[in-house]
N, C-alpha and C. Protein backbone atom coordinates (compact mmCIF):
# COMPACT_ATOMS: atom_id res chain seq x y z
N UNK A 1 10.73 -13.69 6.60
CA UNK A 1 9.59 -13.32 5.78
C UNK A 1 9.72 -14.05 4.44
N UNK A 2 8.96 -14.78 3.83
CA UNK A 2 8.90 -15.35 2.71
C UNK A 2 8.60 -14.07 1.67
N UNK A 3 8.79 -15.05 0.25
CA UNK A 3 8.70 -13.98 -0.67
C UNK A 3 7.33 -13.03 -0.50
N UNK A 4 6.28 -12.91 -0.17
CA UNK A 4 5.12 -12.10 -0.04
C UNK A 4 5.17 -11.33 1.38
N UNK A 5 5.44 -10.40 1.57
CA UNK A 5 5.82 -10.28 2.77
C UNK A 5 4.84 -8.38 3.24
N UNK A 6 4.74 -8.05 4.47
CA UNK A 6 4.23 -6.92 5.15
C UNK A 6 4.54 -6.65 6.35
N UNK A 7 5.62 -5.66 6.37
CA UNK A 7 6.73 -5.91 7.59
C UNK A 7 6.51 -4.32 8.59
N UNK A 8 5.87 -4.57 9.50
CA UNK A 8 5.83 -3.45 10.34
C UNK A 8 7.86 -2.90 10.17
N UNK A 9 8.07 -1.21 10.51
CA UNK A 9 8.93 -0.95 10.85
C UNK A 9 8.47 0.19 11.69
N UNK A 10 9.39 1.02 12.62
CA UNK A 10 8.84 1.71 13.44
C UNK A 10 8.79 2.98 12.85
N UNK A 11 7.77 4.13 13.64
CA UNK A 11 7.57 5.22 13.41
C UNK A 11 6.45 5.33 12.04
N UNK A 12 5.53 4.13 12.09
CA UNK A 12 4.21 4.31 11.32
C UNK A 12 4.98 3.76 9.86
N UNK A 13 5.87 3.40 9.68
CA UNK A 13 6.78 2.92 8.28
C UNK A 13 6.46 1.76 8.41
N UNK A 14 5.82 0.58 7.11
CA UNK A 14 5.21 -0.72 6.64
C UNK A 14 6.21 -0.79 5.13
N UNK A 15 7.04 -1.90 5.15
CA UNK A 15 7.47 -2.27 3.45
C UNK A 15 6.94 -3.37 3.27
N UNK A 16 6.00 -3.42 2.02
CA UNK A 16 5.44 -4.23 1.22
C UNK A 16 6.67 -5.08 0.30
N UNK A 17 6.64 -6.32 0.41
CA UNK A 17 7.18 -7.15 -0.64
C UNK A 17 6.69 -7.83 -1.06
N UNK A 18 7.07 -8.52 -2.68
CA UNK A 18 6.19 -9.52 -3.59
C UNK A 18 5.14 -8.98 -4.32
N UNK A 19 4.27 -9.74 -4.89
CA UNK A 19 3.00 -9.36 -5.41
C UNK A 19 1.74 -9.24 -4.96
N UNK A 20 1.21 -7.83 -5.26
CA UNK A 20 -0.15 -7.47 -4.68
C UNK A 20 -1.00 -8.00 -6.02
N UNK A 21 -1.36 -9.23 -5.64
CA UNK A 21 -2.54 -9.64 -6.89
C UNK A 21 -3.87 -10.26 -5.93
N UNK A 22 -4.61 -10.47 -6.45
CA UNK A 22 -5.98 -11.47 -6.11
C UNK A 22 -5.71 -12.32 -5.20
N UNK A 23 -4.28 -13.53 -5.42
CA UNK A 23 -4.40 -14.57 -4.36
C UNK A 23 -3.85 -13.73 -3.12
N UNK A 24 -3.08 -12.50 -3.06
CA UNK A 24 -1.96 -12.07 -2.01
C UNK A 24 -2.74 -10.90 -1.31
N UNK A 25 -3.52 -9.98 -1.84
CA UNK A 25 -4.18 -9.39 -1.79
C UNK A 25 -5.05 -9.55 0.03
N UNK A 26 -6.10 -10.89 -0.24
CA UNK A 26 -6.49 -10.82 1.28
C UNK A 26 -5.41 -11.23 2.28
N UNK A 27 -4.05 -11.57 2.64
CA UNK A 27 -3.16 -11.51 3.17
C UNK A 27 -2.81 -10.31 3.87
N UNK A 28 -2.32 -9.83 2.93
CA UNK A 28 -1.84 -8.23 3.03
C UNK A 28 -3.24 -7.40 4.01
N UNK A 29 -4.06 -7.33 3.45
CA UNK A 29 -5.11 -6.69 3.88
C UNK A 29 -5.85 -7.37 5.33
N UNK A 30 -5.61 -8.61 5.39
CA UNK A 30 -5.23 -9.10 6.65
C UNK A 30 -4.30 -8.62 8.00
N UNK A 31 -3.16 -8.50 7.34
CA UNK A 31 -2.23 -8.09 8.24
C UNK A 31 -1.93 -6.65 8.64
N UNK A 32 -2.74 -6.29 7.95
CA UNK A 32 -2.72 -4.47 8.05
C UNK A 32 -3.79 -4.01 9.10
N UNK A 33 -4.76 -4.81 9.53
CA UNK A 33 -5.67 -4.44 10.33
C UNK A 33 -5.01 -3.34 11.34
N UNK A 34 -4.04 -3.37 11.88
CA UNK A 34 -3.66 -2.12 13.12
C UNK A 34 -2.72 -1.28 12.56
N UNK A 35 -2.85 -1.32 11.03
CA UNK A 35 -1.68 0.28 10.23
C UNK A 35 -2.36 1.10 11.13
N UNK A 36 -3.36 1.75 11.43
CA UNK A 36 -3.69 2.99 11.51
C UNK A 36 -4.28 3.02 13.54
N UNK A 37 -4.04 2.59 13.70
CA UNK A 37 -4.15 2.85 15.14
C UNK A 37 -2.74 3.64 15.44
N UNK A 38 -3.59 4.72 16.40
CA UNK A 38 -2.18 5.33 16.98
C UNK A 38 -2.16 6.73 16.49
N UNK A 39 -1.09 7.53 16.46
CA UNK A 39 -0.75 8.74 15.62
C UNK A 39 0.17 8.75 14.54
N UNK A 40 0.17 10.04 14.00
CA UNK A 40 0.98 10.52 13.44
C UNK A 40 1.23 9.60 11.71
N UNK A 41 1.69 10.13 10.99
CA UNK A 41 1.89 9.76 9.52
C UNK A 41 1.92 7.93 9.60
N UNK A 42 1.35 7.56 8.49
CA UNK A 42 1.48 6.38 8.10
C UNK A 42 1.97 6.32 6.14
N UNK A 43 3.49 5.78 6.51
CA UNK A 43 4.32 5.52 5.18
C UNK A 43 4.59 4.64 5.01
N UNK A 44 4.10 3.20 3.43
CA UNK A 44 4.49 2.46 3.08
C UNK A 44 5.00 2.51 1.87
N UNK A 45 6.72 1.61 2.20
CA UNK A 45 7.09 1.57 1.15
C UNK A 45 7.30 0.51 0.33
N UNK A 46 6.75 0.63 -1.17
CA UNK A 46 6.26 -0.23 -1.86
C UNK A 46 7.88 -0.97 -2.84
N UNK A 47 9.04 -0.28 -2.69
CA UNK A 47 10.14 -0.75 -3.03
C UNK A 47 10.08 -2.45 -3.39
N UNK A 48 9.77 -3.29 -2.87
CA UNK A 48 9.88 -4.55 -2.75
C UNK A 48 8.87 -5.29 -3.32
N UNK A 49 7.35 -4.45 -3.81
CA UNK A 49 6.41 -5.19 -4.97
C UNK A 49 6.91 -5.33 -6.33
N UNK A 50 7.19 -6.55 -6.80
CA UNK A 50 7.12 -7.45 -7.85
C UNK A 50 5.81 -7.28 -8.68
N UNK A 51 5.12 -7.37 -8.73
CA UNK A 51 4.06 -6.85 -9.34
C UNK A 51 2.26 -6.81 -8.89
N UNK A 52 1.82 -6.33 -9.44
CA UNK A 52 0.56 -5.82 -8.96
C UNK A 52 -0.86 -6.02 -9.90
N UNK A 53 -1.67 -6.37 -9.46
CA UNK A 53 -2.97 -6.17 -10.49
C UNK A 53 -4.01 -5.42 -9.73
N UNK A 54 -5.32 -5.33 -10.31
CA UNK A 54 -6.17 -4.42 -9.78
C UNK A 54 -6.34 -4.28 -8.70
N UNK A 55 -6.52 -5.54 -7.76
CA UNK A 55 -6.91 -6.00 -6.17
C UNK A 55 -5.55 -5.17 -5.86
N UNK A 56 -4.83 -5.24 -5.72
CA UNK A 56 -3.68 -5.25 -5.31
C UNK A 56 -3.45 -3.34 -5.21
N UNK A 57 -4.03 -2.69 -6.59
CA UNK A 57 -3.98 -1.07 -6.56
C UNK A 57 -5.58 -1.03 -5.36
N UNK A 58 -6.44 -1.43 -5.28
CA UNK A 58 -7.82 -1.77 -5.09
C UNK A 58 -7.45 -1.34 -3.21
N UNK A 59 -6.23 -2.20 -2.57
CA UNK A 59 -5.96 -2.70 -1.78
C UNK A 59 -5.75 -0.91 -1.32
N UNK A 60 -4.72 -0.93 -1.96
CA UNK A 60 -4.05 0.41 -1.64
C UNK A 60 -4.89 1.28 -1.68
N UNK A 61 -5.82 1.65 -2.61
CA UNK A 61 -7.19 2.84 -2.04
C UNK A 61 -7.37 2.39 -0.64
N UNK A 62 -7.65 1.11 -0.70
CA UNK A 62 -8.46 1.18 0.72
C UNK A 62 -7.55 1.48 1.89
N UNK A 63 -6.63 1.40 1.84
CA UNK A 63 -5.99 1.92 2.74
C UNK A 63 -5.49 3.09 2.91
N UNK A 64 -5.89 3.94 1.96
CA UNK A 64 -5.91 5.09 1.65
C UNK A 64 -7.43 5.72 2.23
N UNK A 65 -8.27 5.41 2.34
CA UNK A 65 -9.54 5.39 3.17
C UNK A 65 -9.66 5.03 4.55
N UNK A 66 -8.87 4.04 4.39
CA UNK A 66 -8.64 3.79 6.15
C UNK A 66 -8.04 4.73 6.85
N UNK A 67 -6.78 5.39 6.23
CA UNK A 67 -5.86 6.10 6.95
C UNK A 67 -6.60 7.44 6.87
N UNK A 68 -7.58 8.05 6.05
CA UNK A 68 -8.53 9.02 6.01
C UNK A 68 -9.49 8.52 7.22
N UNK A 69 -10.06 7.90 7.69
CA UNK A 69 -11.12 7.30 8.57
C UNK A 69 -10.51 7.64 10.00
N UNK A 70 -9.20 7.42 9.98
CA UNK A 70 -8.58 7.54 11.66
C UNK A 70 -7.73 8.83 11.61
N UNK A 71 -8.02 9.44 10.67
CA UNK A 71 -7.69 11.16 10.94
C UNK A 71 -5.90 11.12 10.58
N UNK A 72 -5.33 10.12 9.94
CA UNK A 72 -4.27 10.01 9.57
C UNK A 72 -3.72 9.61 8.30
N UNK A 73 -2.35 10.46 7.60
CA UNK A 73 -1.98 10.64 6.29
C UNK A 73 -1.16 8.95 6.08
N UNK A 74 -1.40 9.57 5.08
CA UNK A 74 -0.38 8.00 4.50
C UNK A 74 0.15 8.37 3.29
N UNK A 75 1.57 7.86 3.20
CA UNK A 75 2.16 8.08 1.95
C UNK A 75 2.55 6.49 1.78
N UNK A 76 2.82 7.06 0.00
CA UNK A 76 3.14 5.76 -0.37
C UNK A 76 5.02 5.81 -0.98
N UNK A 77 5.67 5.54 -0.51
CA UNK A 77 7.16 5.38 -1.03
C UNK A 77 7.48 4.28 -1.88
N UNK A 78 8.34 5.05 -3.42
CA UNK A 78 9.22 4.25 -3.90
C UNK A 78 8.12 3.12 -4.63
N UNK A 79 7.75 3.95 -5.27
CA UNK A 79 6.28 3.49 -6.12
C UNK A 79 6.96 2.51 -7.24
N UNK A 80 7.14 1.34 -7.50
CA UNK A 80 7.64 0.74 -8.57
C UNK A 80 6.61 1.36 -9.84
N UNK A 81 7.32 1.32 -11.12
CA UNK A 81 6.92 1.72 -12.75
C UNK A 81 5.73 0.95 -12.70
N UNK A 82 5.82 -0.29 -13.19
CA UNK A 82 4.73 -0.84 -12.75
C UNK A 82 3.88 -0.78 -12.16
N UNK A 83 3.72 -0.41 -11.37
CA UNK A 83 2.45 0.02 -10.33
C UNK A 83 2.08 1.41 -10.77
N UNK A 84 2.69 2.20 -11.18
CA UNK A 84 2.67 3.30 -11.35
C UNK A 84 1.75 3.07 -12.55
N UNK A 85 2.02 2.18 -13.76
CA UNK A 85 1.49 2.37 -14.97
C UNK A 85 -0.28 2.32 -14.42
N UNK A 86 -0.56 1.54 -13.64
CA UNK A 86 -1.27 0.62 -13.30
C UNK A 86 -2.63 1.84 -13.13
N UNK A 87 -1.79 2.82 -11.98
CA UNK A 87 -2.10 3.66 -11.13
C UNK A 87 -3.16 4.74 -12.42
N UNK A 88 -2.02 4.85 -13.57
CA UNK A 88 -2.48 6.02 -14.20
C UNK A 88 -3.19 5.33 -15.07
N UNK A 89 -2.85 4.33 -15.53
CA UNK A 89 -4.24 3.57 -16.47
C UNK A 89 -5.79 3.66 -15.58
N UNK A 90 -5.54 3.67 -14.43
CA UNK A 90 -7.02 3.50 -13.61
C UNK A 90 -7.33 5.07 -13.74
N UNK A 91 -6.67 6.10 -14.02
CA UNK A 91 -6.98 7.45 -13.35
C UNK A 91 -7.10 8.11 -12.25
N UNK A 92 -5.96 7.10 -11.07
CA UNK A 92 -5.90 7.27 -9.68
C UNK A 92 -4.51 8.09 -9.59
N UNK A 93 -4.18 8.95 -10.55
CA UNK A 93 -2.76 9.81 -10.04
C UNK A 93 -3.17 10.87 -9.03
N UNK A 94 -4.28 11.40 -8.76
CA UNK A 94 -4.45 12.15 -7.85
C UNK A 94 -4.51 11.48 -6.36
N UNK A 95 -5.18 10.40 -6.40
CA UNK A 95 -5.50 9.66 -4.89
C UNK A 95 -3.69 9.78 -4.67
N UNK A 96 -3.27 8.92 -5.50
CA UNK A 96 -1.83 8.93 -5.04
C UNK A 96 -0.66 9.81 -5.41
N UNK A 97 -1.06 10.95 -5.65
CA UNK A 97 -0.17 12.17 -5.44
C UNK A 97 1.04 12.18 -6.73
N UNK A 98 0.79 11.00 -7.65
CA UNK A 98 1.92 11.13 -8.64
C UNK A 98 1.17 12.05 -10.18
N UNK A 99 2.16 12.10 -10.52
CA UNK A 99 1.97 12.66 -11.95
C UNK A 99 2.03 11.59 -13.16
């Protein structure tokens, strides 16, 4: 996997690496097309994003909608600061469950 990376693991678990920005953004959202087929919880962990801009938090709603659409949860793990700031500057601490 090169530095930008979206790595299926089993049991509905996806780790994101690199940066979720504008150019990386339709990639990612590319490769996610079959997160949500199937059952049971869907958890990505974000441990391995380098950094993030709007598209990139933008990304993550939507997949937060998707996984609402097919009747399945999604968490997000290991939220880097950064992203986090990102999160609460937008006023999205509720979508994503942080404080």
């Amino acid at each position: 996997m090169n530095e930008d990376g979206f790595l299926a693991r089993a049991d509905g678990r996806y780790e994101i690496r690199g940066k979720l920005t504008f150019q990386t953004v339709p990639e990612f959202f590319a490769r996610s097309g079959t997160m949500f087929a199937g059952n049971g919880p869907v958890t990505v962990d974000l441990t391995g994003v380098t950094l993030a801009d709007s598209a990139g938090i933008a990304l993550l709603v939507e997949w937060r909608q998707g996984a609402r659409a097919a009747g399945r949860t999604l968490a997000f793990a290991n939220i880097p600061e950064q992203v986090r700031k990102i999160i609460h500057v937008s006023g999205l601490q509720q979508a994503f469950d942080i404080e």
